[in-house]
C-alpha atoms as a PDB file:
ATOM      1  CA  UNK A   1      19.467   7.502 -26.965  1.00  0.00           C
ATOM      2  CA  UNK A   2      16.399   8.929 -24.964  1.00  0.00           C
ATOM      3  CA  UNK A   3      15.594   9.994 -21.734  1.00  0.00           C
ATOM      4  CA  UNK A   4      16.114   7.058 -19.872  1.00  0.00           C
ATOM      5  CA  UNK A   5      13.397   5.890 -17.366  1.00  0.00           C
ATOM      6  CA  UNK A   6      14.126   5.773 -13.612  1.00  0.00           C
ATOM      7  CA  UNK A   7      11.862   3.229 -13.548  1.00  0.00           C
ATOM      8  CA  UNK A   8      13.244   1.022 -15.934  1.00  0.00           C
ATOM      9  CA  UNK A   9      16.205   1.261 -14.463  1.00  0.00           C
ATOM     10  CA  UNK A  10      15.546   0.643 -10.939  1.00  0.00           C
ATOM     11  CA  UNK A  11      13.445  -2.962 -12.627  1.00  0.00           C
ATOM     12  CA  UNK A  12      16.615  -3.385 -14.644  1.00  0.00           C
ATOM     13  CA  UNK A  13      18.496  -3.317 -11.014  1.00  0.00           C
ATOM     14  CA  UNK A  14      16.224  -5.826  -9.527  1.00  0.00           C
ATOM     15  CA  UNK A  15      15.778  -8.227 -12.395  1.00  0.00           C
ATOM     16  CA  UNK A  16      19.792  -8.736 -12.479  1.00  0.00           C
ATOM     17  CA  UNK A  17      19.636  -9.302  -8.438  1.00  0.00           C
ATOM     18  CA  UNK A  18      16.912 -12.020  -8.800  1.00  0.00           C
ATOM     19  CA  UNK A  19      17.630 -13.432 -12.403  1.00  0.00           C
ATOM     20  CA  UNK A  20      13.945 -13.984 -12.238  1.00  0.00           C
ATOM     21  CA  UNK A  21      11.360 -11.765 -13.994  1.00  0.00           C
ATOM     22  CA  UNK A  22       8.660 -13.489 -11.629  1.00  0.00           C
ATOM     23  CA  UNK A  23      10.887 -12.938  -8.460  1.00  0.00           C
ATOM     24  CA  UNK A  24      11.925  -9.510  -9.471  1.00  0.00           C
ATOM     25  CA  UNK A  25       7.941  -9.065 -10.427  1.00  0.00           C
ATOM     26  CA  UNK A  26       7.370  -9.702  -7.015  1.00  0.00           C
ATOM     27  CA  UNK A  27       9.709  -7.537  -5.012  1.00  0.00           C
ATOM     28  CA  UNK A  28       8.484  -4.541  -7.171  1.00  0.00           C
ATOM     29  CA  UNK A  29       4.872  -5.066  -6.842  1.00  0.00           C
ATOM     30  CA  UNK A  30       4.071  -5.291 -10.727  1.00  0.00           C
ATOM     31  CA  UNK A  31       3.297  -7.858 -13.348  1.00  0.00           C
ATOM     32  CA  UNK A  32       5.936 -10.424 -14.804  1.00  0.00           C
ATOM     33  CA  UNK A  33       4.927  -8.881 -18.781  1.00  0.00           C
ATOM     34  CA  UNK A  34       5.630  -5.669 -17.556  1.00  0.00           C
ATOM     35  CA  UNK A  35       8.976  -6.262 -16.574  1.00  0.00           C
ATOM     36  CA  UNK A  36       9.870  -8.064 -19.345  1.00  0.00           C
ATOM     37  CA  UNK A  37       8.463  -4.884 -21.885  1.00  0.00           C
ATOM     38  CA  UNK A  38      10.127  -2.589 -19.542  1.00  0.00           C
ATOM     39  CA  UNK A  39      13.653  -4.937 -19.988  1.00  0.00           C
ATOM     40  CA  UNK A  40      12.891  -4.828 -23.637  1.00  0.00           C
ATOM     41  CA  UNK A  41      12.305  -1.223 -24.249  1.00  0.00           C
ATOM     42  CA  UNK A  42      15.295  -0.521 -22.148  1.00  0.00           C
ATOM     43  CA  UNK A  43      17.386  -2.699 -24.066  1.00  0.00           C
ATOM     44  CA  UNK A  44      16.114  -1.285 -27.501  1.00  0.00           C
ATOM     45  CA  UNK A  45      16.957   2.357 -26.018  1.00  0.00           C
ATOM     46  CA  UNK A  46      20.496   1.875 -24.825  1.00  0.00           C
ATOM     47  CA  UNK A  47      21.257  -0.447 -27.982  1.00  0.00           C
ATOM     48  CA  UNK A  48      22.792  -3.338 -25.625  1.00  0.00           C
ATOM     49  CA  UNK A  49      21.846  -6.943 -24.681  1.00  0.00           C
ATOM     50  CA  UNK A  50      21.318  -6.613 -21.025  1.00  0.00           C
ATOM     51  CA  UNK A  51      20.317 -10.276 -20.541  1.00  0.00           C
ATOM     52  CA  UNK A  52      20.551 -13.945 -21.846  1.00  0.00           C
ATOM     53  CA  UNK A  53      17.659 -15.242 -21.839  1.00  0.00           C
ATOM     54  CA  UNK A  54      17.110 -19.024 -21.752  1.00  0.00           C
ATOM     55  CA  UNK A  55      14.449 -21.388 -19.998  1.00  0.00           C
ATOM     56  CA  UNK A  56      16.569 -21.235 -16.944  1.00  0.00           C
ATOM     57  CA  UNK A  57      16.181 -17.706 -16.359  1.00  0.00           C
ATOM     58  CA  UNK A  58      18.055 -14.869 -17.040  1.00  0.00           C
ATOM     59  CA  UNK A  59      21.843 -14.509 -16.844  1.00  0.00           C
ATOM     60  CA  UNK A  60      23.144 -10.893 -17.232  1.00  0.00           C
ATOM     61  CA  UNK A  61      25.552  -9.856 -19.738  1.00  0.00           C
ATOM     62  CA  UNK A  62      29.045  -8.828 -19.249  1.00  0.00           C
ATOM     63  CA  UNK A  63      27.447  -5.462 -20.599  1.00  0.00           C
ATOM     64  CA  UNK A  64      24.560  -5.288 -18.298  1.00  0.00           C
ATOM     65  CA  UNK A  65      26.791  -5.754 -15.392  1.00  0.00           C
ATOM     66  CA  UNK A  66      29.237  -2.613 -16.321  1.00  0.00           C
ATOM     67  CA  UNK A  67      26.128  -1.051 -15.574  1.00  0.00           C
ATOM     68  CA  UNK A  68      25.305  -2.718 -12.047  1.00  0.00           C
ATOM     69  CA  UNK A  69      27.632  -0.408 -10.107  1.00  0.00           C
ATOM     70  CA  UNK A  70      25.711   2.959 -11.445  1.00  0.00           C
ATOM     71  CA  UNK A  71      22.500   1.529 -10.938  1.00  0.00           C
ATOM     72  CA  UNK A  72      22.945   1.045  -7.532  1.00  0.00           C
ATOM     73  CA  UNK A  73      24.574   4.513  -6.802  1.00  0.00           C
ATOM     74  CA  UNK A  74      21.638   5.506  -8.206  1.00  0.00           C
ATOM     75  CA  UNK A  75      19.522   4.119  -5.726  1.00  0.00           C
ATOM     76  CA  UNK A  76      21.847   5.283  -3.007  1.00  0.00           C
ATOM     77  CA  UNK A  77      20.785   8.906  -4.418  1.00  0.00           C
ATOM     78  CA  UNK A  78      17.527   8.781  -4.765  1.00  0.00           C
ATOM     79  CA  UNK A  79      17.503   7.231  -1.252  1.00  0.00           C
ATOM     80  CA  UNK A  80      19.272  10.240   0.145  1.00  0.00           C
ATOM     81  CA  UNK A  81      16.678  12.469  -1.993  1.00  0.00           C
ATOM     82  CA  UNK A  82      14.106  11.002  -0.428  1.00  0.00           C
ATOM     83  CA  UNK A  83      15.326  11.447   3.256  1.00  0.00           C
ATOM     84  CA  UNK A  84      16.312  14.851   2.608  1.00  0.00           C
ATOM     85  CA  UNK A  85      12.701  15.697   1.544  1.00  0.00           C
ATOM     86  CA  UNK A  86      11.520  14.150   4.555  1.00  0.00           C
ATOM     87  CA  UNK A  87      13.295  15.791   6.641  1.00  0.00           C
ATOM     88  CA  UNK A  88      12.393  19.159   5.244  1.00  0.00           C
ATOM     89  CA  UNK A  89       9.089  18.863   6.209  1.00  0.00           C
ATOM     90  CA  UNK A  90       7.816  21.307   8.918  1.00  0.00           C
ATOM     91  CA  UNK A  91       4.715  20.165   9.281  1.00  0.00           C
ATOM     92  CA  UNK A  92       3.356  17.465  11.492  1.00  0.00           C
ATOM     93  CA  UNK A  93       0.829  16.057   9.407  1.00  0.00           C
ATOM     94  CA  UNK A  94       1.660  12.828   7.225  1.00  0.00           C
ATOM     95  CA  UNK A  95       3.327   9.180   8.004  1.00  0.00           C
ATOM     96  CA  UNK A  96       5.529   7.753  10.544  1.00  0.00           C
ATOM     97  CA  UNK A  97       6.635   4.535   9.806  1.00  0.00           C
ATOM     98  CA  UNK A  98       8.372   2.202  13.379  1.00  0.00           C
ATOM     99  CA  UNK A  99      10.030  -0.635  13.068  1.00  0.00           C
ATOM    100  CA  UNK A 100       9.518  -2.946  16.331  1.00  0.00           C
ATOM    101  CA  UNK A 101      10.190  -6.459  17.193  1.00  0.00           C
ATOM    102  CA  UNK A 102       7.287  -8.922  18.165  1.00  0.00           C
ATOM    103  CA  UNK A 103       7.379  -8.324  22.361  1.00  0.00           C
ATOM    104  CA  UNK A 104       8.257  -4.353  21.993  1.00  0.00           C
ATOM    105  CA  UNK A 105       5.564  -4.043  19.549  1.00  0.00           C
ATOM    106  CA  UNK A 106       2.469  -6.103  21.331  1.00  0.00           C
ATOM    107  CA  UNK A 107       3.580  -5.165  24.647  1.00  0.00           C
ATOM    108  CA  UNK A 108       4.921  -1.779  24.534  1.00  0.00           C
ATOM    109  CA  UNK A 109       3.569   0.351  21.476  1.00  0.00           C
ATOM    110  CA  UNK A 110       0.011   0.182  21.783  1.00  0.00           C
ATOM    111  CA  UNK A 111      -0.521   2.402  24.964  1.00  0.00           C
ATOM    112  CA  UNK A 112       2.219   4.377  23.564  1.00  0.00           C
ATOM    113  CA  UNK A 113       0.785   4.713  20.515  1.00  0.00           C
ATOM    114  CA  UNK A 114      -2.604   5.614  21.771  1.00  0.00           C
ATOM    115  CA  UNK A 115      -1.778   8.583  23.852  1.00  0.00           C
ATOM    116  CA  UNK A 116       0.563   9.353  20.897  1.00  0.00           C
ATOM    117  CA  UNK A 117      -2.889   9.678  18.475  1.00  0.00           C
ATOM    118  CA  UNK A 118      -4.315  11.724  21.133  1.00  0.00           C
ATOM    119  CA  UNK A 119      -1.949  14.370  21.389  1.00  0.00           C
ATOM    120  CA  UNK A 120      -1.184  14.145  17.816  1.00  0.00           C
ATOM    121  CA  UNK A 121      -4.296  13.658  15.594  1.00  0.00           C
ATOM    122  CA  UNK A 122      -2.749  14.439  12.684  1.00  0.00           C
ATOM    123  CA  UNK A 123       0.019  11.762  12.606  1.00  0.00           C
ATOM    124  CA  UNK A 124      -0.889   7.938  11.212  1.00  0.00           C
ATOM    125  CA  UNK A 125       1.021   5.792  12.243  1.00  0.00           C
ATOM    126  CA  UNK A 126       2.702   2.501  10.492  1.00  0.00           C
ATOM    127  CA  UNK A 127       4.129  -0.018  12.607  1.00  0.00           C
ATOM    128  CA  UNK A 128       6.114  -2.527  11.327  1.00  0.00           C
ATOM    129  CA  UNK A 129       6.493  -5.903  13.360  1.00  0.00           C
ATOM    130  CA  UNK A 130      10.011  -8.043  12.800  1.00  0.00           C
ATOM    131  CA  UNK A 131      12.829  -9.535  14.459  1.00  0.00           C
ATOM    132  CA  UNK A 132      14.764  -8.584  11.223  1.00  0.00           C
ATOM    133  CA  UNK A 133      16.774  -5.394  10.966  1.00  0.00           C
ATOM    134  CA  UNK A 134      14.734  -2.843   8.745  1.00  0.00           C
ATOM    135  CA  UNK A 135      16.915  -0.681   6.706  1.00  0.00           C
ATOM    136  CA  UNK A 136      16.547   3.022   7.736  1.00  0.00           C
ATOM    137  CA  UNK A 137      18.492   4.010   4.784  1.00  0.00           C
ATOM    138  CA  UNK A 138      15.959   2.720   2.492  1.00  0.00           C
ATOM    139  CA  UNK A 139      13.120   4.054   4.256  1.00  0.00           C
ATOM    140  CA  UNK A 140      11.979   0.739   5.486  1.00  0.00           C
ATOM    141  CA  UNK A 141      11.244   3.045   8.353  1.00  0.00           C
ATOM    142  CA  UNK A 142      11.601   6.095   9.821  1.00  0.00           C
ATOM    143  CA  UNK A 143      11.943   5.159  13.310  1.00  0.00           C
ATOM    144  CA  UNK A 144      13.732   1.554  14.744  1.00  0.00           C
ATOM    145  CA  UNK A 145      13.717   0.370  18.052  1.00  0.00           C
ATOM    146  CA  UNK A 146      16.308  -2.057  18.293  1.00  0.00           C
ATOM    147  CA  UNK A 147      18.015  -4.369  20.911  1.00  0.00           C
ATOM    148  CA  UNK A 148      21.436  -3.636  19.898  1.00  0.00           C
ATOM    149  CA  UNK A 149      23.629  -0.947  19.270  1.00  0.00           C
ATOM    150  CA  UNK A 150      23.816   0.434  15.230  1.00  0.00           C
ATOM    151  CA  UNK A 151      27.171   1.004  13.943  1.00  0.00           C
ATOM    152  CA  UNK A 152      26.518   2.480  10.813  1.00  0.00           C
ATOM    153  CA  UNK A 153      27.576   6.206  10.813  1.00  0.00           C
ATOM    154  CA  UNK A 154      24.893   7.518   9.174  1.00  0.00           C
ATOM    155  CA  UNK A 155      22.309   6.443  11.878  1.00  0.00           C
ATOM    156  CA  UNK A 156      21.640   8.539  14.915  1.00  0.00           C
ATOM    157  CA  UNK A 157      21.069   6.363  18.105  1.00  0.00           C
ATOM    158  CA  UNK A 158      19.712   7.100  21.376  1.00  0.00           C
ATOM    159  CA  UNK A 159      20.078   4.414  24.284  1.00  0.00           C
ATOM    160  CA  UNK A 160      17.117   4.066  26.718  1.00  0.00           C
ATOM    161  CA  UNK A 161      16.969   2.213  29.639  1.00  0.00           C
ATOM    162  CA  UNK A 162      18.403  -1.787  29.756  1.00  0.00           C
ATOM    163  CA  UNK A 163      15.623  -4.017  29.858  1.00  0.00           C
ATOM    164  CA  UNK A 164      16.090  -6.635  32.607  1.00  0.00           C
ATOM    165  CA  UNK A 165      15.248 -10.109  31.967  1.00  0.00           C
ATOM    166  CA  UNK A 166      14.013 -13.190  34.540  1.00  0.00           C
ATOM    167  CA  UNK A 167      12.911 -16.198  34.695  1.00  0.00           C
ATOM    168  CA  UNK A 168       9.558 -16.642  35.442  1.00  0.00           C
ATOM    169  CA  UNK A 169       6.579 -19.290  35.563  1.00  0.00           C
ATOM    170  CA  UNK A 170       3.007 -18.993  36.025  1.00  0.00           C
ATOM    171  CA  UNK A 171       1.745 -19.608  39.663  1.00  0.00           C
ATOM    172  CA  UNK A 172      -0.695 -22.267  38.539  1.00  0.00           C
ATOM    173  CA  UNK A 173       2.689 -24.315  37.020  1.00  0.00           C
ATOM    174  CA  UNK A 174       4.743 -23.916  40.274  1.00  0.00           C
ATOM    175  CA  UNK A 175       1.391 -25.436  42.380  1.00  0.00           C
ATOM    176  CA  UNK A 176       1.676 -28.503  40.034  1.00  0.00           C
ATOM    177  CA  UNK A 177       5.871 -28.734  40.091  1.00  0.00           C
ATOM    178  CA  UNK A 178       8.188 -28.007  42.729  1.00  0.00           C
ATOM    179  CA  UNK A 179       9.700 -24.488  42.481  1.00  0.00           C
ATOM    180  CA  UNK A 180      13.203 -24.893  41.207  1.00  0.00           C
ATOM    181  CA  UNK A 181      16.032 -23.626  43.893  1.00  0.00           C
ATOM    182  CA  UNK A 182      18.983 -23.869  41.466  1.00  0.00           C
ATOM    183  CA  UNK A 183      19.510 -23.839  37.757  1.00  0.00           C
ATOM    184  CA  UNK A 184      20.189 -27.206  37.436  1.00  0.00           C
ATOM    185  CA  UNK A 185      16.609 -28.091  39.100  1.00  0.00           C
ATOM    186  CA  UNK A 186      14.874 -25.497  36.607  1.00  0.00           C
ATOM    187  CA  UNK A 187      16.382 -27.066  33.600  1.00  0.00           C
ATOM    188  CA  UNK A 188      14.906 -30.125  34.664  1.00  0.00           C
ATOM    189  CA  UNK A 189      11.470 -28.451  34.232  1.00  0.00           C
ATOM    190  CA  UNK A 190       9.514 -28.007  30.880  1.00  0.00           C
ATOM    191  CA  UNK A 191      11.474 -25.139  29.565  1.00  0.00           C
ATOM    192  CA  UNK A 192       9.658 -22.805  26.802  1.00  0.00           C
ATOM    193  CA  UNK A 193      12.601 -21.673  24.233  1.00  0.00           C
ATOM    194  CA  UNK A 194      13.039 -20.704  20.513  1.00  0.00           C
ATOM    195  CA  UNK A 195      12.505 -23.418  17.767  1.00  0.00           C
ATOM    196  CA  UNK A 196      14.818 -22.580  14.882  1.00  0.00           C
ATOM    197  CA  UNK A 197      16.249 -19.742  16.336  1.00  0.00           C
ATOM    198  CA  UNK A 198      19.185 -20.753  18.005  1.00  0.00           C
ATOM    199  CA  UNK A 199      19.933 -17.687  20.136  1.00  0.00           C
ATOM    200  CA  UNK A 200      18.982 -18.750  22.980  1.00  0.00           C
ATOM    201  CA  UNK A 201      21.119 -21.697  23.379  1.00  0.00           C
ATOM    202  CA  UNK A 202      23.937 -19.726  22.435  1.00  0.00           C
ATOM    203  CA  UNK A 203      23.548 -17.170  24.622  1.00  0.00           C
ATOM    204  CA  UNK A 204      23.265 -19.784  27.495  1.00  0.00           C
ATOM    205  CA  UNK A 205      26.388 -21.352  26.303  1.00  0.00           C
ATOM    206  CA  UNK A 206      27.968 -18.419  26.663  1.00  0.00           C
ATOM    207  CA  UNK A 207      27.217 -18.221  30.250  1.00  0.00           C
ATOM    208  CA  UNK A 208      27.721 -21.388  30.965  1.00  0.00           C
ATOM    209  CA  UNK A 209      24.428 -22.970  31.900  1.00  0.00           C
ATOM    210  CA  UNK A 210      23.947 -26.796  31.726  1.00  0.00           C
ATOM    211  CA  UNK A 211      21.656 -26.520  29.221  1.00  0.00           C
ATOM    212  CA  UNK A 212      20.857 -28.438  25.698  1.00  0.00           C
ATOM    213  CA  UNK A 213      18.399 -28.521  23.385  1.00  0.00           C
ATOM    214  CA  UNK A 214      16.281 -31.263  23.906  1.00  0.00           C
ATOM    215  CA  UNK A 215      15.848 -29.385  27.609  1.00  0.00           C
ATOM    216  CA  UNK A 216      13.177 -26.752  25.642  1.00  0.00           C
ATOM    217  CA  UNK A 217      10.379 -29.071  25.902  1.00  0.00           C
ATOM    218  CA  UNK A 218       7.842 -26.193  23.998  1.00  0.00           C
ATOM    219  CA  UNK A 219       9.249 -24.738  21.278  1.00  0.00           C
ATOM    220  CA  UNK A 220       8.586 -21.488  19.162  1.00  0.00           C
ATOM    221  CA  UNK A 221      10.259 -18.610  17.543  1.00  0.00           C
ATOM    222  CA  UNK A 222       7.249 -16.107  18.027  1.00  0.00           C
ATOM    223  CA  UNK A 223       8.343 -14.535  21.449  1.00  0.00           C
ATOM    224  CA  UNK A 224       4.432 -13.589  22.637  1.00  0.00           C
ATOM    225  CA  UNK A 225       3.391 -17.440  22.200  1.00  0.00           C
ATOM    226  CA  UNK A 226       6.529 -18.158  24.688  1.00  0.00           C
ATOM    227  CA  UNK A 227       4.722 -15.977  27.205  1.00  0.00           C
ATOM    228  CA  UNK A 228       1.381 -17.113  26.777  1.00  0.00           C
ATOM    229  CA  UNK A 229       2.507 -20.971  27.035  1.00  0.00           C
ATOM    230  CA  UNK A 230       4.108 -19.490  30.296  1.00  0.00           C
ATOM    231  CA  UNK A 231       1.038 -17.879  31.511  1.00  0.00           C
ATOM    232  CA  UNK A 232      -0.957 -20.764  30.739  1.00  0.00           C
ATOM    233  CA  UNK A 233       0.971 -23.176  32.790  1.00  0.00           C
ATOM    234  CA  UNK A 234       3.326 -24.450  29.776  1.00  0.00           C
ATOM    235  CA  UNK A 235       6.539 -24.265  31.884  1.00  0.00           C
ATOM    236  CA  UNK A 236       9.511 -21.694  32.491  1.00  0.00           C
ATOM    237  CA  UNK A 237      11.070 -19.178  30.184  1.00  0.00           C
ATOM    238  CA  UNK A 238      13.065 -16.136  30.016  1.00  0.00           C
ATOM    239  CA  UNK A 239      11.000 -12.887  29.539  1.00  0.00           C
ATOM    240  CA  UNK A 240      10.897  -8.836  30.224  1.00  0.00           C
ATOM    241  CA  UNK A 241      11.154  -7.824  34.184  1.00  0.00           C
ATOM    242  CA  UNK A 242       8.814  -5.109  33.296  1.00  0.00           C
ATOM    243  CA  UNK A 243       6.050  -7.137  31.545  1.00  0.00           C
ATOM    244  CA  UNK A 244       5.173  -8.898  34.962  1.00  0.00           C
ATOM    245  CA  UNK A 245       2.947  -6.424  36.114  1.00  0.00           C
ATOM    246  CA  UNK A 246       0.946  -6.896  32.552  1.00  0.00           C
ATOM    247  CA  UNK A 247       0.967 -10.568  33.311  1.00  0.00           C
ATOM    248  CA  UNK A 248       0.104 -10.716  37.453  1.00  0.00           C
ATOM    249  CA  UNK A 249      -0.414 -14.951  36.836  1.00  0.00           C
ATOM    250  CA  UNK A 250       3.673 -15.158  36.288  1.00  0.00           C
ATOM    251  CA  UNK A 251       6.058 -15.042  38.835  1.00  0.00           C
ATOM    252  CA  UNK A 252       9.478 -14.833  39.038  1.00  0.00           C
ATOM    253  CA  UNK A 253      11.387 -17.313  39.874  1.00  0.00           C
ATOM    254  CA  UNK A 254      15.322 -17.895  40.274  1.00  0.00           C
ATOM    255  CA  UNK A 255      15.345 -13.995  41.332  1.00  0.00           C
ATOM    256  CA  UNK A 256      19.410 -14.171  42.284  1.00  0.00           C
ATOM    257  CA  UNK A 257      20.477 -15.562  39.071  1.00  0.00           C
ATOM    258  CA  UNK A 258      21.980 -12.985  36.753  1.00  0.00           C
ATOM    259  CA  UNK A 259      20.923 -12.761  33.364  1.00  0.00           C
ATOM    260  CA  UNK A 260      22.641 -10.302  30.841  1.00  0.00           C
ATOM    261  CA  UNK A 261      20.145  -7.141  30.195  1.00  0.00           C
ATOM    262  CA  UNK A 262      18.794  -6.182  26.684  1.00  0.00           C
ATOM    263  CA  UNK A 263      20.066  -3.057  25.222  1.00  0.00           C
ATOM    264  CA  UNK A 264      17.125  -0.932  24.181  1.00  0.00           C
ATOM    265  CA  UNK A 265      17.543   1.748  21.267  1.00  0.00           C
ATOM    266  CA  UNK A 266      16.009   4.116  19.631  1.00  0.00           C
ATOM    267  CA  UNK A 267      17.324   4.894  16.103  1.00  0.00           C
ATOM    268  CA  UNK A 268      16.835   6.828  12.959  1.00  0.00           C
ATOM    269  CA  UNK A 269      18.952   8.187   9.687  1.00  0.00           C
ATOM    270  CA  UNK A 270      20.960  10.899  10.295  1.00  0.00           C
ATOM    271  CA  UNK A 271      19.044  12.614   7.383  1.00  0.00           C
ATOM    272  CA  UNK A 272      15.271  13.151   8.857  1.00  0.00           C
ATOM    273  CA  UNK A 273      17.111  13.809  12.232  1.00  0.00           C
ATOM    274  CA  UNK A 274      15.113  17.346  12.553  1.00  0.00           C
ATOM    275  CA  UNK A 275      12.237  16.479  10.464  1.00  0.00           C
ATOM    276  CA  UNK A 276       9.513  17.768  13.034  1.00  0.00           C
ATOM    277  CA  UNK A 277       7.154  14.850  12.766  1.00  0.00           C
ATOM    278  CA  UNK A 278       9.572  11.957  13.414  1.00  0.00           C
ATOM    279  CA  UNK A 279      11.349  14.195  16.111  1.00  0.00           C
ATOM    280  CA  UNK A 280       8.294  14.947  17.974  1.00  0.00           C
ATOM    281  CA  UNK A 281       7.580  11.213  17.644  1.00  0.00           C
ATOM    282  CA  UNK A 282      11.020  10.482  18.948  1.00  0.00           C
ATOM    283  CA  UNK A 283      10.893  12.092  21.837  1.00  0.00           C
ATOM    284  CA  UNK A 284       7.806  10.881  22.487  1.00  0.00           C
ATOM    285  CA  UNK A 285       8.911   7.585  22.418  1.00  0.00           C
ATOM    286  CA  UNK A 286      11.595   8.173  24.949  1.00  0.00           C
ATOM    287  CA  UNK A 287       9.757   9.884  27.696  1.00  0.00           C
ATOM    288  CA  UNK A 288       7.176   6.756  27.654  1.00  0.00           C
ATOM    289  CA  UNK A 289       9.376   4.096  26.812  1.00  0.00           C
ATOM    290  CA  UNK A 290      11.557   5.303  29.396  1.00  0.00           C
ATOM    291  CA  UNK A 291       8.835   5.677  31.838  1.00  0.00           C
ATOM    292  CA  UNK A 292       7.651   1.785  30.952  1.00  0.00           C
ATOM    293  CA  UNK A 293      10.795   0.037  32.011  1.00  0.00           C
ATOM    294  CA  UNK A 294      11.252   1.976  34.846  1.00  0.00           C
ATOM    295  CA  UNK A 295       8.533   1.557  36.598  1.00  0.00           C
END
C-alpha cells in the first residue's frame, strides 16, 4: 500500500456522507470526474471496494464504513492542527473570519468594522452573514456573535450586554391607525412577523399573547426587510431598542409591555484563544459592541 492521500481521504469522507459524487462534488468545490478518479485510485491503493455503485448512486460497503469512524477522527485532527497554527501566530497581519446574523451584521458591524480597518490596516476582514450556527471548530469562523449561550466546552464565551427588544411602528403608520393601548388592540393591527420561521409565534406562545398566525399580515424571514416594511409604514413588529436612534421614523410603542431580552455573545474556540489577531479583534468587538447597546 502507498502513502495514502489526505485528500482522497477527506473526498472518500464526503462522498459516503452524500452518496452522491455530484453532491459530494459540490461541497468540496471540485469536479464530479475528479472525485470519481480520486474514489478509484483510492480504492485500487487500499485493495477494497469502498462503494456499490449503481444508477441510484452510491451505497458504501460494509468495508468502506469500518473506515468511516477514522476518517472522521481524522478530520477532528487536522481541525485541531489547524487551530493550533492559528493560534500561534504573533503577528497581526492575515484573516479574520465573523460569523453574524442578518440585523447584527447590517446594523452593527459596519461602523465597527470601519474604525476596526483604521486602527488595524493590516487585518481583512471576512464577515459571514447567517441565522445558522457556524461551526467554530471547523473554522467556519474565527469569531461568532451569537444570541444564545454555547455549551460546547471547547468554546470560550464572553456575554455582552442583553439587547432589549420593543415594539415599534413608524410614525407615518400610527397617523393613519389608532395607536394601540393594549396588546390585544396591537394584534389587531397589520403585524410584520417571520414567514417560515416559526419562532416568533412560539416565543409569543410562551408568554402568553393572544396571538396566531394569520395575525402577521406581512410576512418574511429576512429580519432587515421586517424593519424596513416597519419604517415604511407596513405595520408593527418586534425589533432592537438600540436600533431606534438609526431609524428616527419608528417609534415605540407599547413601552410597558415586557418582552424577554436577547442574549448577546461573543464566542470563539478555545484553541486560537491567544492568537493576537483574533484577540485584538475580540476585544475590539466588546468595547464597541458594548458601547452600541448601551447607549
Amino acid at each position: 500500500m502507498k502513502n495514502l492521500s489526505w485528500e482522497f481521504i477527506q473526498s472518500f469522507a464526503e462522498v459516503a456522507k452524500f452518496g452522491s459524487l455530484s453532491k459530494a462534488a459540490i461541497a468540496l468545490n471540485t469536479s464530479q470526474p475528479t472525485l470519481s478518479r480520486q474514489m478509484s485510485a483510492l480504492e485500487k491503493n487500499i485493495g477494497i471496494t469502498l462503494f456499490d455503485r449503481s444508477t441510484q448512486g452510491l451505497k458504501i460497503t460494509k468495508a468502506g464504513s469500518r473506515l468511516i469512524e477514522s476518517c472522521e477522527a481524522m478530520q477532528r485532527n487536522a481541525e485541531h492542527f489547524s487551530r493550533i497554527a492559528a493560534s500561534s501566530t504573533l503577528s497581526l497581519a492575515g484573516n479574520i473570519r465573523i460569523s453574524a446574523n442578518e440585523v447584527i451584521g447590517l446594523y452593527y458591524l459596519p461602523e465597527i468594522i470601519a474604525k476596526f480597518n483604521q486602527q488595524y490596516p493590516e487585518v481583512t476582514v471576512e464577515i459571514e452573514i447567517s441565522n445558522q450556527q457556524t461551526s467554530l471548530s471547523k473554522r467556519e469562523a474565527d469569531i461568532a456573535l451569537r444570541m444564545f449561550r454555547p455549551t460546547q466546552t471547547n468554546l470560550i464565551a464572553k456575554r455582552l450586554p442583553d439587547i432589549k427588544l420593543n415594539f415599534v411602528a413608524s410614525k407615518t403608520y400610527l397617523l393613519n391607525n389608532a395607536e394601540p393601548k393594549t396588546l390585544q388592540e396591537a394584534f389587531e393591527h397589520n403585524l410584520i412577523g417571520y414567514d417560515h420561521d416559526l419562532q416568533f409565534l412560539k416565543a409569543v406562545k410562551q408568554l402568553g399573547w393572544p396571538i396566531v398566525e394569520e395575525n402577521i399580515r406581512n410576512k418574511t424571514d429576512f429580519l432587515p426587510l421586517q424593519i424596513e416594511l416597519a419604517r415604511k409604514g407596513g405595520g408593527i413588529t418586534v425589533t432592537h431598542n438600540n436600533l431606534l436612534k438609526q431609524f428616527p421614523e419608528l417609534q415605540i410603542i407599547l413601552a410597558g409591555t415586557e418582552i424577554p431580552s436577547l442574549e448577546f455573545w461573543l464566542v470563539c474556540h478555545a484553541d486560537v484563544q491567544h492568537n493576537q489577531r483574533i484577540r485584538v479583534m475580540m476585544d475590539f468587538l466588546t468595547l464597541h459592541l458594548r458601547d452600541e447597546i448601551q447607549k
